[in-house]
C-alpha atoms as a PDB file:
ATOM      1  CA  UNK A   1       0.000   0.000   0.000  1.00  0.00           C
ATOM      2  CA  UNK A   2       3.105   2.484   0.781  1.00  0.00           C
ATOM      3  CA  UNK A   3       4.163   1.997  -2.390  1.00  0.00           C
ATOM      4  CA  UNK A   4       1.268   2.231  -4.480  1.00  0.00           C
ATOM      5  CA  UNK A   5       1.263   5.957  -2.509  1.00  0.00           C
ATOM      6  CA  UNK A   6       4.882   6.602  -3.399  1.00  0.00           C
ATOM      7  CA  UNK A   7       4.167   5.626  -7.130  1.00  0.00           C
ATOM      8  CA  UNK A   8       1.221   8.511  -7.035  1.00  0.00           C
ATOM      9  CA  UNK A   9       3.736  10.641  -5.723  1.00  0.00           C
ATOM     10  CA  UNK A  10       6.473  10.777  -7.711  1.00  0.00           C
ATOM     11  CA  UNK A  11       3.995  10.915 -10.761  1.00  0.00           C
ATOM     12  CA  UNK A  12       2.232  13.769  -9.260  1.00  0.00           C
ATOM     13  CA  UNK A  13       5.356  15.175  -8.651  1.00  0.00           C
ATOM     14  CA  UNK A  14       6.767  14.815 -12.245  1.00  0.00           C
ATOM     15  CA  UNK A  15       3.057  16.339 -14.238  1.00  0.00           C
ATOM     16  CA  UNK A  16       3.315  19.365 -11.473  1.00  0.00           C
ATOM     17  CA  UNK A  17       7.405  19.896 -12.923  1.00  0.00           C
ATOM     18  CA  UNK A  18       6.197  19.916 -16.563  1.00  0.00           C
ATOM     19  CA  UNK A  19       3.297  21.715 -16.481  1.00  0.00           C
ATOM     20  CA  UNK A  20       5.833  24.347 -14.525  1.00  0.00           C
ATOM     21  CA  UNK A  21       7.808  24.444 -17.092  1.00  0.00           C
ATOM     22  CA  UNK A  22       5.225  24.321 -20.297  1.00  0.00           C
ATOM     23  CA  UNK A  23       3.657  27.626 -17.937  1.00  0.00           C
ATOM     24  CA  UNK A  24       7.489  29.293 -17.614  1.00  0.00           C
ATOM     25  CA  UNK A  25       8.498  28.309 -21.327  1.00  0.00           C
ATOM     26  CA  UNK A  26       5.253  29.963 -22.276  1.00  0.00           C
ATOM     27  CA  UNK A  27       5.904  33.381 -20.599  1.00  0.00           C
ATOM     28  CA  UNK A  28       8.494  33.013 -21.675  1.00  0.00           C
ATOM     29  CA  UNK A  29       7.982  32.818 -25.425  1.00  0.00           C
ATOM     30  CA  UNK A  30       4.663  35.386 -25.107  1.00  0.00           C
ATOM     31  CA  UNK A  31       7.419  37.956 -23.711  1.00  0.00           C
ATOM     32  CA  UNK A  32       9.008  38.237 -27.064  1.00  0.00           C
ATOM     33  CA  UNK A  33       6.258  38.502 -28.965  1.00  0.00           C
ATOM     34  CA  UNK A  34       5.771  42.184 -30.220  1.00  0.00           C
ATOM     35  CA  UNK A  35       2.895  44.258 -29.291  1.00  0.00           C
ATOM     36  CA  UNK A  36       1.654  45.492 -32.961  1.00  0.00           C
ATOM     37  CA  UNK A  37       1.839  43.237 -35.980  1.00  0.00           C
ATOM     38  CA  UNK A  38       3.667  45.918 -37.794  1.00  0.00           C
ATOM     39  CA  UNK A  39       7.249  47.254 -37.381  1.00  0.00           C
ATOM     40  CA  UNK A  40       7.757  51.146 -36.959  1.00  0.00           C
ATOM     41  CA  UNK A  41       8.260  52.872 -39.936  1.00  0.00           C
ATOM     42  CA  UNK A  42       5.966  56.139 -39.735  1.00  0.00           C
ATOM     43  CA  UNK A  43       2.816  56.535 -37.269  1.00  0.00           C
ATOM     44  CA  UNK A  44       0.322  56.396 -39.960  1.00  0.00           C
ATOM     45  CA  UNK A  45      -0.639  53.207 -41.532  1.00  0.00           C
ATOM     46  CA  UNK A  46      -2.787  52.371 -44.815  1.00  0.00           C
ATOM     47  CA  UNK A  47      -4.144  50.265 -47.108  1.00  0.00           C
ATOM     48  CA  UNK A  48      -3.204  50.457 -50.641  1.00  0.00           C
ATOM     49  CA  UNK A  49      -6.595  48.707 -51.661  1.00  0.00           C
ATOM     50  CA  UNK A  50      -8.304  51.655 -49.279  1.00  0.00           C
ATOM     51  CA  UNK A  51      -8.806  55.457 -49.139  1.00  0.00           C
ATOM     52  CA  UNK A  52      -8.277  55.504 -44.976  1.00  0.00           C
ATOM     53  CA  UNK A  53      -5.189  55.810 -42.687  1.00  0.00           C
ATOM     54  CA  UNK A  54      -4.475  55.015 -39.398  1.00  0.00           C
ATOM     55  CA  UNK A  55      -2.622  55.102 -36.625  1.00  0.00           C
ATOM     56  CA  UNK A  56      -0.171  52.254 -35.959  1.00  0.00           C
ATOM     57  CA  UNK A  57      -1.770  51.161 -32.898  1.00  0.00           C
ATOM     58  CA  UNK A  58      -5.619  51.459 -34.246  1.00  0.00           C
ATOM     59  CA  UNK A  59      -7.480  48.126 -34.437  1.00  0.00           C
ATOM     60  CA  UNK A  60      -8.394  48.364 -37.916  1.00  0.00           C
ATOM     61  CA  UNK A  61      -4.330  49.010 -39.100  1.00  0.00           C
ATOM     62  CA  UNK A  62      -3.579  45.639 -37.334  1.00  0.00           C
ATOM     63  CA  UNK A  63      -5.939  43.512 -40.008  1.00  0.00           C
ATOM     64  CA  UNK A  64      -3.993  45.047 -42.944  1.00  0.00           C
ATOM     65  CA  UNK A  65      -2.036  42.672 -44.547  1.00  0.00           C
ATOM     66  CA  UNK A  66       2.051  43.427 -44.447  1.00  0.00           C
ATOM     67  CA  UNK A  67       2.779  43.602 -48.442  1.00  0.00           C
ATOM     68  CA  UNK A  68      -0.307  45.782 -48.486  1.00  0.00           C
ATOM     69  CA  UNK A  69       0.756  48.621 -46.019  1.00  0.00           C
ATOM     70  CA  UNK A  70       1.489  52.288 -46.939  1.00  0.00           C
ATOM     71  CA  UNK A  71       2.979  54.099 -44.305  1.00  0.00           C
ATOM     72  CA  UNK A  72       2.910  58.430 -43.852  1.00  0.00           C
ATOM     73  CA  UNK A  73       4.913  60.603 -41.717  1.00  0.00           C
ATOM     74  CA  UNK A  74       2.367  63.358 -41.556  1.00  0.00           C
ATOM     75  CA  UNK A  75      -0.825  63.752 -41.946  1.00  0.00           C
ATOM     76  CA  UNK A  76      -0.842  66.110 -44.650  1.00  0.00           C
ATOM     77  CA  UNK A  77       0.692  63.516 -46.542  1.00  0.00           C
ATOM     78  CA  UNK A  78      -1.467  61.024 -46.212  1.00  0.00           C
ATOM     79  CA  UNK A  79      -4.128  63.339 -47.535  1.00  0.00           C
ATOM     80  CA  UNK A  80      -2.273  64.537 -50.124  1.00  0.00           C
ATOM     81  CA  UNK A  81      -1.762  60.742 -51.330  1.00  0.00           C
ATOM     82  CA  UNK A  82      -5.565  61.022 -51.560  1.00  0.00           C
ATOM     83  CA  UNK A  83      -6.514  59.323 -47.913  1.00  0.00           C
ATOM     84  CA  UNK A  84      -8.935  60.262 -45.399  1.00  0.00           C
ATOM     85  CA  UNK A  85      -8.485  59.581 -41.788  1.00  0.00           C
ATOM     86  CA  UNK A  86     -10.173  56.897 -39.816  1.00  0.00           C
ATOM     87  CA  UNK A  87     -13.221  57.750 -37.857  1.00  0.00           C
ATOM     88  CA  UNK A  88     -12.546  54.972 -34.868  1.00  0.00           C
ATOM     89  CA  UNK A  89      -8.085  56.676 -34.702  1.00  0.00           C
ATOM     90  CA  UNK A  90      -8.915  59.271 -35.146  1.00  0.00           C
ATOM     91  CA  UNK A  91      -5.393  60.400 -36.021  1.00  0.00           C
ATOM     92  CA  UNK A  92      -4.186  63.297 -36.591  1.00  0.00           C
END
């Protein structure tokens, strides 16, 4: 019977070790994940397939796809390129 006890022990033991280390590998791993989708290059963001810009960090500038991002320095440039601001950003 002391055995059978030690056997649940040592395999109690062992899942509460890996699932440590799944939870401190994950952390981990989460830690170096960045923040925003897209790298800095300019704080306005757009779509070359729309008329709207963003601001990097606006919800709607995170669901553009990467080989379809325009960026803009200024937002006089943006409009200039024809763009209108977004009405959730508000940027600008």
């Amino acid at each position: 019977m002391e055995s059978k006890w030690l056997a649940i022990a040592i395999i109690t033991s062992t899942a509460l070790l890996f699932a440590w280390n799944v939870i401190e590998q994950t952390t981990e791993e989460s830690s170096q994940i960045p923040l925003q989708k897209h790298s800095y290059r300019g704080p306005l963001i757009a779509s070359k397939y729309s008329d709207v810009f963003h601001r990097a960090d606006c919800p709607h500038a995170q669901r553009i796809k990467l080989e379809n991002i325009v960026y803009f320095e200024t937002v006089e440039e943006a409009e200039a390129a024809g763009y209108r601001a977004c009405m959730v950003c508000r940027p600008g």
